[in-house]
C-alpha atoms as a PDB file:
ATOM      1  CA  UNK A   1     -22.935  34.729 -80.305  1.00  0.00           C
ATOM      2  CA  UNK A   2     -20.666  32.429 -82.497  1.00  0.00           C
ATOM      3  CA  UNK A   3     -21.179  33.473 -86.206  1.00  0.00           C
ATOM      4  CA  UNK A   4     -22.940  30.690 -88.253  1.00  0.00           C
ATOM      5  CA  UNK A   5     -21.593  28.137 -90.344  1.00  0.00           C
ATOM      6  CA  UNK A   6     -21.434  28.103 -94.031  1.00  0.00           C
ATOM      7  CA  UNK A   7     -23.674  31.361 -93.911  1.00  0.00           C
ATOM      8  CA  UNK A   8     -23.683  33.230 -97.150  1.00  0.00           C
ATOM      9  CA  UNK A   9     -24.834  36.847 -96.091  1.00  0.00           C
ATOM     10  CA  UNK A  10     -22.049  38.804 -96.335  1.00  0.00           C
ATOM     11  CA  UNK A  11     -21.807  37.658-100.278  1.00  0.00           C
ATOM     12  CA  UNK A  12     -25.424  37.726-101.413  1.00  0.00           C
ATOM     13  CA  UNK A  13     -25.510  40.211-103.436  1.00  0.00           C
ATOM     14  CA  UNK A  14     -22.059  39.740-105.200  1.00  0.00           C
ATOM     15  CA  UNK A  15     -22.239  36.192-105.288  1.00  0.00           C
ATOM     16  CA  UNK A  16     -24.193  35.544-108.876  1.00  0.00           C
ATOM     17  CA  UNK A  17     -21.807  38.108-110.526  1.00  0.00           C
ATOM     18  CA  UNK A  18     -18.425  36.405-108.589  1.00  0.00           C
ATOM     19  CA  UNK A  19     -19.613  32.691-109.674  1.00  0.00           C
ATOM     20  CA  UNK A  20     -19.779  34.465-113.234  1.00  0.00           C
ATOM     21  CA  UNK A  21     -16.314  35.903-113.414  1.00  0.00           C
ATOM     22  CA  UNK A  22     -15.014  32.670-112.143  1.00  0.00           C
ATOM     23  CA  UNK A  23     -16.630  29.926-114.187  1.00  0.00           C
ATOM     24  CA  UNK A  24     -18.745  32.410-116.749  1.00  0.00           C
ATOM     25  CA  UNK A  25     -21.974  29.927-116.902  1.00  0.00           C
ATOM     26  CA  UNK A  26     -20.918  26.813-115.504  1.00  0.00           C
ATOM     27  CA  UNK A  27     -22.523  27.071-112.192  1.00  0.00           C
ATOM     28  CA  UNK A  28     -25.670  27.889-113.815  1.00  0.00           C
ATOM     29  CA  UNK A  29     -25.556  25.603-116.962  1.00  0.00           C
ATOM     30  CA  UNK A  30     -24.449  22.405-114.335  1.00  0.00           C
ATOM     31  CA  UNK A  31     -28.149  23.048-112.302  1.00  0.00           C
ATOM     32  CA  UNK A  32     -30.391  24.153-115.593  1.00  0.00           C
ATOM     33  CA  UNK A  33     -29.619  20.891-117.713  1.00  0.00           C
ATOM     34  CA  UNK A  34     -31.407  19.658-114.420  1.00  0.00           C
ATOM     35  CA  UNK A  35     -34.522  21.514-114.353  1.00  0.00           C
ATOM     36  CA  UNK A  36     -36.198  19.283-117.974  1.00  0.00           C
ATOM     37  CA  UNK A  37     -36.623  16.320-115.454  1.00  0.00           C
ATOM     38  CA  UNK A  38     -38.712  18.231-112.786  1.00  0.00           C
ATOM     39  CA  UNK A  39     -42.518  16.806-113.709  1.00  0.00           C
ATOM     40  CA  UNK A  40     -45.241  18.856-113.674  1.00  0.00           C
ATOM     41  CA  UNK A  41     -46.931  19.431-110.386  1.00  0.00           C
ATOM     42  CA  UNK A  42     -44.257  18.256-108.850  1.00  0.00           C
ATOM     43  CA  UNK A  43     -43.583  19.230-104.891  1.00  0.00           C
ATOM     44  CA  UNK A  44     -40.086  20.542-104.678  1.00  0.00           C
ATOM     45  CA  UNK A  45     -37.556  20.849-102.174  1.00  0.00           C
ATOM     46  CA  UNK A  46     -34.796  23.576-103.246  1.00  0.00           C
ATOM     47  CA  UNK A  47     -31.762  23.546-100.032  1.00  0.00           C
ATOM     48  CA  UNK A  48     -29.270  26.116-100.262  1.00  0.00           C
ATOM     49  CA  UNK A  49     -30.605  28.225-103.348  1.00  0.00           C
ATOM     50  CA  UNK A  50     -29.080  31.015-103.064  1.00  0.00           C
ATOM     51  CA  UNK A  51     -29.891  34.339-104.663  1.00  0.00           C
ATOM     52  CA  UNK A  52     -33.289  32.742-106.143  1.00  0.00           C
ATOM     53  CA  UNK A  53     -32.666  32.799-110.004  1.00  0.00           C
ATOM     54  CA  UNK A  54     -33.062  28.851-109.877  1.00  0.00           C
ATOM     55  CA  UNK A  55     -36.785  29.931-109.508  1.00  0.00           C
ATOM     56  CA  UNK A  56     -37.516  32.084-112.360  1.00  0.00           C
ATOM     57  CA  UNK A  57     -35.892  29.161-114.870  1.00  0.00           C
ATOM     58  CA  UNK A  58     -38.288  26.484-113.436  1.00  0.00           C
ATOM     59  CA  UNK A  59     -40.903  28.980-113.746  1.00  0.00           C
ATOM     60  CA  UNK A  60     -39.747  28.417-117.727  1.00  0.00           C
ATOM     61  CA  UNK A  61     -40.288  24.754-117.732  1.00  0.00           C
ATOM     62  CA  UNK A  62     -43.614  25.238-115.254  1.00  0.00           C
ATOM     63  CA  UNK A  63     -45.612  28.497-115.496  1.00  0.00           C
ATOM     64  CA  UNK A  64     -47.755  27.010-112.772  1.00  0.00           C
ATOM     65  CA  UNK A  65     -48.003  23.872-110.272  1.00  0.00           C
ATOM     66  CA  UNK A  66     -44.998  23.376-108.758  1.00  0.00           C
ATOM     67  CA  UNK A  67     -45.112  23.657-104.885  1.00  0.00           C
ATOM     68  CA  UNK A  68     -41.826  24.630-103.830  1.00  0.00           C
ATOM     69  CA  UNK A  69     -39.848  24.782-100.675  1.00  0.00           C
ATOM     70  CA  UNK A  70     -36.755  26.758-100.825  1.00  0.00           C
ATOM     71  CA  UNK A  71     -35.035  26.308 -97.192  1.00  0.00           C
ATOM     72  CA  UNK A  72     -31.657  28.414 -97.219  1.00  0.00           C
ATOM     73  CA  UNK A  73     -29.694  29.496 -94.110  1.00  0.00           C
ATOM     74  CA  UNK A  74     -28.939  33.230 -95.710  1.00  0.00           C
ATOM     75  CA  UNK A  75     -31.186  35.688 -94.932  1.00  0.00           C
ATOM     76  CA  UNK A  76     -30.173  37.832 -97.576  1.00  0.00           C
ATOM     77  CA  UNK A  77     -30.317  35.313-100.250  1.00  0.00           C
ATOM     78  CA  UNK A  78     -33.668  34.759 -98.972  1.00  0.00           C
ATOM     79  CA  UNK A  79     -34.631  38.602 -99.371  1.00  0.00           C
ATOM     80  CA  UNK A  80     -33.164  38.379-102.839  1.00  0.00           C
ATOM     81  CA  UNK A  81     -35.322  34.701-103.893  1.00  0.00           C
ATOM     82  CA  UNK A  82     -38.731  36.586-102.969  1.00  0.00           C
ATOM     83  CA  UNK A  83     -38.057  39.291-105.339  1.00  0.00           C
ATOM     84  CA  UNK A  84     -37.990  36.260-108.311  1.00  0.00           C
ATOM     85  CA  UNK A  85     -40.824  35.722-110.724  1.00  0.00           C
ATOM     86  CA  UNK A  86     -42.280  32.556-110.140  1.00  0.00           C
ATOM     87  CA  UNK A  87     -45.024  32.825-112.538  1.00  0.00           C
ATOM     88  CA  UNK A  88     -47.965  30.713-111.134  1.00  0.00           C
ATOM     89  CA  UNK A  89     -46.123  28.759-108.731  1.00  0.00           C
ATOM     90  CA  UNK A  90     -45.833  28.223-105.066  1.00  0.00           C
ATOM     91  CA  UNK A  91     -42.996  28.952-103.022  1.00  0.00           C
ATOM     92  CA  UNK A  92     -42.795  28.781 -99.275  1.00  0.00           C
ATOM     93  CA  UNK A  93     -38.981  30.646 -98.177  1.00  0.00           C
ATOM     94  CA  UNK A  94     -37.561  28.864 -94.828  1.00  0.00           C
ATOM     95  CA  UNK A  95     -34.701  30.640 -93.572  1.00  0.00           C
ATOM     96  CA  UNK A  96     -32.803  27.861 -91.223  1.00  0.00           C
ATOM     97  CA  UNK A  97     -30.248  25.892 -91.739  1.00  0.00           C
ATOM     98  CA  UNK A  98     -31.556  21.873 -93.304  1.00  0.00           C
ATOM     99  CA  UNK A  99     -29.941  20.253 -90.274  1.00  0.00           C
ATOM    100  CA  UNK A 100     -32.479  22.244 -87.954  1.00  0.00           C
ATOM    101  CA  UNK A 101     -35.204  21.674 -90.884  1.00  0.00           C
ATOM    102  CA  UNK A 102     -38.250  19.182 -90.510  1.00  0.00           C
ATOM    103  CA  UNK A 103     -40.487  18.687 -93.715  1.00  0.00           C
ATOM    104  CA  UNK A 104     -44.401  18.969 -93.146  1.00  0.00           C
ATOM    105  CA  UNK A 105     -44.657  16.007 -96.099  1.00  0.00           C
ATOM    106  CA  UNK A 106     -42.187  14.055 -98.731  1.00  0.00           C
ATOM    107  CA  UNK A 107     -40.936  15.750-101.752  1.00  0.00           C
ATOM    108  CA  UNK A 108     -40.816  14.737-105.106  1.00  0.00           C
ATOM    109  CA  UNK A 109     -37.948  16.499-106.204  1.00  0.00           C
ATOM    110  CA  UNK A 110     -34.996  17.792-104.223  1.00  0.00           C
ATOM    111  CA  UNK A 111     -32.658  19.633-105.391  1.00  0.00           C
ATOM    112  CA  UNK A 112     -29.042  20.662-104.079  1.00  0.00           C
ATOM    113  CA  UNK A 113     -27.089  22.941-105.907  1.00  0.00           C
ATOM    114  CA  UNK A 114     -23.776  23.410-104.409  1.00  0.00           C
ATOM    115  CA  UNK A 115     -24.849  22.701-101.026  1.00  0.00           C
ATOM    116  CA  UNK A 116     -22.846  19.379 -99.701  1.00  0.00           C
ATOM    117  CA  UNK A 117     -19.147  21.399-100.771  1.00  0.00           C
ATOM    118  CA  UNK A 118     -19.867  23.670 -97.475  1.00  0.00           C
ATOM    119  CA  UNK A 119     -20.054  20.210 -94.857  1.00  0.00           C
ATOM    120  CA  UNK A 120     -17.375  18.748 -93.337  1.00  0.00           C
ATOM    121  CA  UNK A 121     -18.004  14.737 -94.023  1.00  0.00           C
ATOM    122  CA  UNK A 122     -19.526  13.912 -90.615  1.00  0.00           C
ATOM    123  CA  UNK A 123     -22.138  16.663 -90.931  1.00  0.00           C
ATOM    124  CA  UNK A 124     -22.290  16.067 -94.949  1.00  0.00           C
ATOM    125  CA  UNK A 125     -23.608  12.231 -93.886  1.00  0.00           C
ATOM    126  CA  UNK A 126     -26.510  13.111 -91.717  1.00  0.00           C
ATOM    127  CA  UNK A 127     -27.632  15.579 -93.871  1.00  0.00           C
ATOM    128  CA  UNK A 128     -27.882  13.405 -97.062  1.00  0.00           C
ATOM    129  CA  UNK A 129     -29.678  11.154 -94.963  1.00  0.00           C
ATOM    130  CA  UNK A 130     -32.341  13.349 -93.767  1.00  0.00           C
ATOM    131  CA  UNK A 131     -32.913  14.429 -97.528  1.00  0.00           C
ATOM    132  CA  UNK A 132     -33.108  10.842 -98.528  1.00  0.00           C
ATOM    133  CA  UNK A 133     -35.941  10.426 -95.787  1.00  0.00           C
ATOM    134  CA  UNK A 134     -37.629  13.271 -97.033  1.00  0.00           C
ATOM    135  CA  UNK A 135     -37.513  12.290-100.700  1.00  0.00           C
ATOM    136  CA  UNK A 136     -40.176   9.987-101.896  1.00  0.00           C
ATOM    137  CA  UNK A 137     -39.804   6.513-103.178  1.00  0.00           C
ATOM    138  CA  UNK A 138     -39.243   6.410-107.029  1.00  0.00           C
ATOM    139  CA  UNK A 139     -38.593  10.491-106.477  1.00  0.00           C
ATOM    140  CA  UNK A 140     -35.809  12.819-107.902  1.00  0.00           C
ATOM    141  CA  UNK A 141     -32.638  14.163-106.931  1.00  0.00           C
ATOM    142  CA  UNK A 142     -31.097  16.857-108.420  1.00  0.00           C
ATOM    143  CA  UNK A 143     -27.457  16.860-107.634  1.00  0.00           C
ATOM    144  CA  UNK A 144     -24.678  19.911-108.783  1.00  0.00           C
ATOM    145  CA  UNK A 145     -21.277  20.522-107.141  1.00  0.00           C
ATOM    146  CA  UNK A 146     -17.750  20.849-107.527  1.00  0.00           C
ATOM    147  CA  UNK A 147     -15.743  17.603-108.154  1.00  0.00           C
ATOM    148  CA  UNK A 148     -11.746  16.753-107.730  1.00  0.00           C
ATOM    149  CA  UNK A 149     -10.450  13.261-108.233  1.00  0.00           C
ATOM    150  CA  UNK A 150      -7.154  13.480-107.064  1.00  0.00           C
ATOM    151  CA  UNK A 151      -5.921  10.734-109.682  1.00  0.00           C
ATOM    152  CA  UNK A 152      -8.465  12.390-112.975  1.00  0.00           C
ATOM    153  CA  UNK A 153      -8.371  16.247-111.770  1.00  0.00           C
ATOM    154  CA  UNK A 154      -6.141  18.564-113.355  1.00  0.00           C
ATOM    155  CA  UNK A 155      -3.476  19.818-111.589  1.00  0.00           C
ATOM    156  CA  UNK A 156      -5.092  23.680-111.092  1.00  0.00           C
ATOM    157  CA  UNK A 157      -8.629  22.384-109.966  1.00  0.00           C
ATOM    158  CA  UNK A 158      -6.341  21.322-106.198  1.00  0.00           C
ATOM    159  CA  UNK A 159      -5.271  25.039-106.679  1.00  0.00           C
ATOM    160  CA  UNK A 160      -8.777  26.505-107.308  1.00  0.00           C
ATOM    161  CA  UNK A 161     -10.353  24.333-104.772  1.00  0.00           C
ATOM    162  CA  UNK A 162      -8.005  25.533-102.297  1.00  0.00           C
ATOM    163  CA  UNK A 163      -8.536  29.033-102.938  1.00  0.00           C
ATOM    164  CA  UNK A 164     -12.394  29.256-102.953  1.00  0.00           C
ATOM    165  CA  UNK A 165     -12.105  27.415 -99.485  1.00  0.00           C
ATOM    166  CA  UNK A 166      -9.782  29.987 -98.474  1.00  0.00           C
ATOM    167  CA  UNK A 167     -12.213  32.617 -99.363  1.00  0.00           C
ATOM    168  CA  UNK A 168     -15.139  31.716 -98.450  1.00  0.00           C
ATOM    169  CA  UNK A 169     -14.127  30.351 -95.015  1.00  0.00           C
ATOM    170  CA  UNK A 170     -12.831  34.023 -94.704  1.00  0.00           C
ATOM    171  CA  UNK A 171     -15.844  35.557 -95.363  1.00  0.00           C
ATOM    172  CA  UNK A 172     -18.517  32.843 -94.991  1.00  0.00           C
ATOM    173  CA  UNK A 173     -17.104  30.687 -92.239  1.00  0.00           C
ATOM    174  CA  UNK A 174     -17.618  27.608 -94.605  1.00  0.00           C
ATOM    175  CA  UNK A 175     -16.617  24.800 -92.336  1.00  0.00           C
ATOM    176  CA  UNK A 176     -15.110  22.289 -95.204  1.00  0.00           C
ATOM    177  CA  UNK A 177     -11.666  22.360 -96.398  1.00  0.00           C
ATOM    178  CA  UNK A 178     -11.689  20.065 -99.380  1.00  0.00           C
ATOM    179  CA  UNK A 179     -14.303  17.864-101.383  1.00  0.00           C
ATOM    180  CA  UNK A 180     -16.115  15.154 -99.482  1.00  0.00           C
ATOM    181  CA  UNK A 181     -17.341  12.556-102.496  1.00  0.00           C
ATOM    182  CA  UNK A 182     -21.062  12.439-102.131  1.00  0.00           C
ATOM    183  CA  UNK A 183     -21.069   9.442-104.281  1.00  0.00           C
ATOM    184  CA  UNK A 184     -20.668   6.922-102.233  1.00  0.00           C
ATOM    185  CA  UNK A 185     -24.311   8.006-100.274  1.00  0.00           C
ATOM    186  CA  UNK A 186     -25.837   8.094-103.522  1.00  0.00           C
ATOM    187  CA  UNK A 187     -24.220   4.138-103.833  1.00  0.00           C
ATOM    188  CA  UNK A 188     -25.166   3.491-100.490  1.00  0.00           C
ATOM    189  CA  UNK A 189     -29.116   4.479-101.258  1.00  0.00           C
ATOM    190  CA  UNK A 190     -29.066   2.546-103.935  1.00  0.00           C
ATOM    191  CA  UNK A 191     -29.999   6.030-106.447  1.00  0.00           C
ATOM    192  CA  UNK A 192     -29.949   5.098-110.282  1.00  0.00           C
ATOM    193  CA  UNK A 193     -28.003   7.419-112.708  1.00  0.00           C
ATOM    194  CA  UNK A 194     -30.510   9.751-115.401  1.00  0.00           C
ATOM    195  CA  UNK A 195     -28.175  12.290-116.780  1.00  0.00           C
ATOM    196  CA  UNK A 196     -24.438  13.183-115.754  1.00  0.00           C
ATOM    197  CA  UNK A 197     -22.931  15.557-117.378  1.00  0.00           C
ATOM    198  CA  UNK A 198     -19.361  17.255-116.512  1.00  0.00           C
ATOM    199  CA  UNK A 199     -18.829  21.731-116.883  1.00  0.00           C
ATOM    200  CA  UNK A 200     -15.745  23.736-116.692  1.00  0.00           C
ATOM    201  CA  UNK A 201     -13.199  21.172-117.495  1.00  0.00           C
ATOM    202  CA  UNK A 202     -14.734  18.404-115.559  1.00  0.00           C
ATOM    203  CA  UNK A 203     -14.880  20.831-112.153  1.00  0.00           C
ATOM    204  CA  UNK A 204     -18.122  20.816-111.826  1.00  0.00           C
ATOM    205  CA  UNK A 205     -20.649  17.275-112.287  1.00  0.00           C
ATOM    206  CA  UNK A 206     -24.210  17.517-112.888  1.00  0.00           C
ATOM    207  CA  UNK A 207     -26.422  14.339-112.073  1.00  0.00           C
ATOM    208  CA  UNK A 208     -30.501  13.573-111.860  1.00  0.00           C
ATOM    209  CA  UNK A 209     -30.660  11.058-109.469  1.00  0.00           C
ATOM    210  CA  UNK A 210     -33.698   8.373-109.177  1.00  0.00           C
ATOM    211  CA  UNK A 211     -34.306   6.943-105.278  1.00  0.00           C
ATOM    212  CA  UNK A 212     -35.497   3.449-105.407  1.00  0.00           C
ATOM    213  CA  UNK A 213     -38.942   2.114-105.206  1.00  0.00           C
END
């Protein structure tokens, strides 16, 4: 049985204190600045959360009536995300991968923290667009991952990128080997700009989309 892509098991339980010792906070700063423009009662759609602590802060911002979805392809980061206090809110854990996943209803909020860096472009594309179906008019995407601009980057961010693809293709069998710009999907669906906000040296972009009406 071929080993599946972009499958974080093997890392789950090292991964929060790895992203640390790389990039301190950043990683976790770039999705929290997200979390003030979740409204209340909102139902969420969480892809590719990882070990779960994304929970427990929008617990902080909503002790109660958010009905989340957390669909991650890990089944150890899954294990870990149930073990999260999520105050008064609702969380239903999918473990499969989003290609394979099909919503029961729209979402008000999606959020993808460091999800689309894993896809090779012509797996990245359909993907986007099935979140885009699944997001509600007027609704709220909350977007965090790596960036490079080849012309704006500094020169180690190549070197860095290059590495963590190394490493985690090693031990994750991530299928991308560089940055696809995600940007230009957001242009395409016509998204409006909240908040973007650049971490560790510009490496990292934070952005609250807004799908159109």
């Amino acid at each position: 049985m071929a080993e599946q892509k972009n499958n974080y098991d093997k890392v789950a339980t090292q991964y929060d204190w790895l992203s640390k010792v790389v990039f301190y906070r950043s990683l976790e700063n770039a999705q929290v600045t997200l979390l003030k423009y979740i409204p209340a009662g909102s139902q969420v759609l969480v892809v590719g959360g990882g070990t779960g602590w994304i929970l427990e802060r929008m617990a902080q911002y909503h002790e109660k009536g958010l009905s989340i979805t957390y669909v991650e392809i890990s089944g150890n980061m899954i294990s870990l995300s149930q073990k999260r206090d999520i105050n008064e809110n609702t969380v239903k854990f999918v473990h499969q991968p989003i290609e394979d996943y099909i919503p029961e209803h729209d979402y008000d909020v999606i959020i993808t923290p460091f999800l689309f860096d894993n896809f090779v472009p012509e797996r990245a594309l359909p993907v986007f667009w099935q979140l885009h179906y699944s997001l509600k008019d007027g609704g709220l995407w909350l977007f965090a991952d790596f960036f490079y601009d080849k012309e704006k980057s500094r020169w180690w961010h190549k070197l860095l990128l290059k590495t963590m693809y190394s490493f985690f293709r090693l031990l994750c069998n991530v299928e991308a080997k560089s940055l696809f710009d995600m940007s230009t999907c957001f242009t395409q669906g016509k998204y409006s700009i909240l908040h973007k906000r650049f971490f560790y040296f510009g490496f990292i972009q934070s952005i609250a989309y807004r799908k159109p009406v």
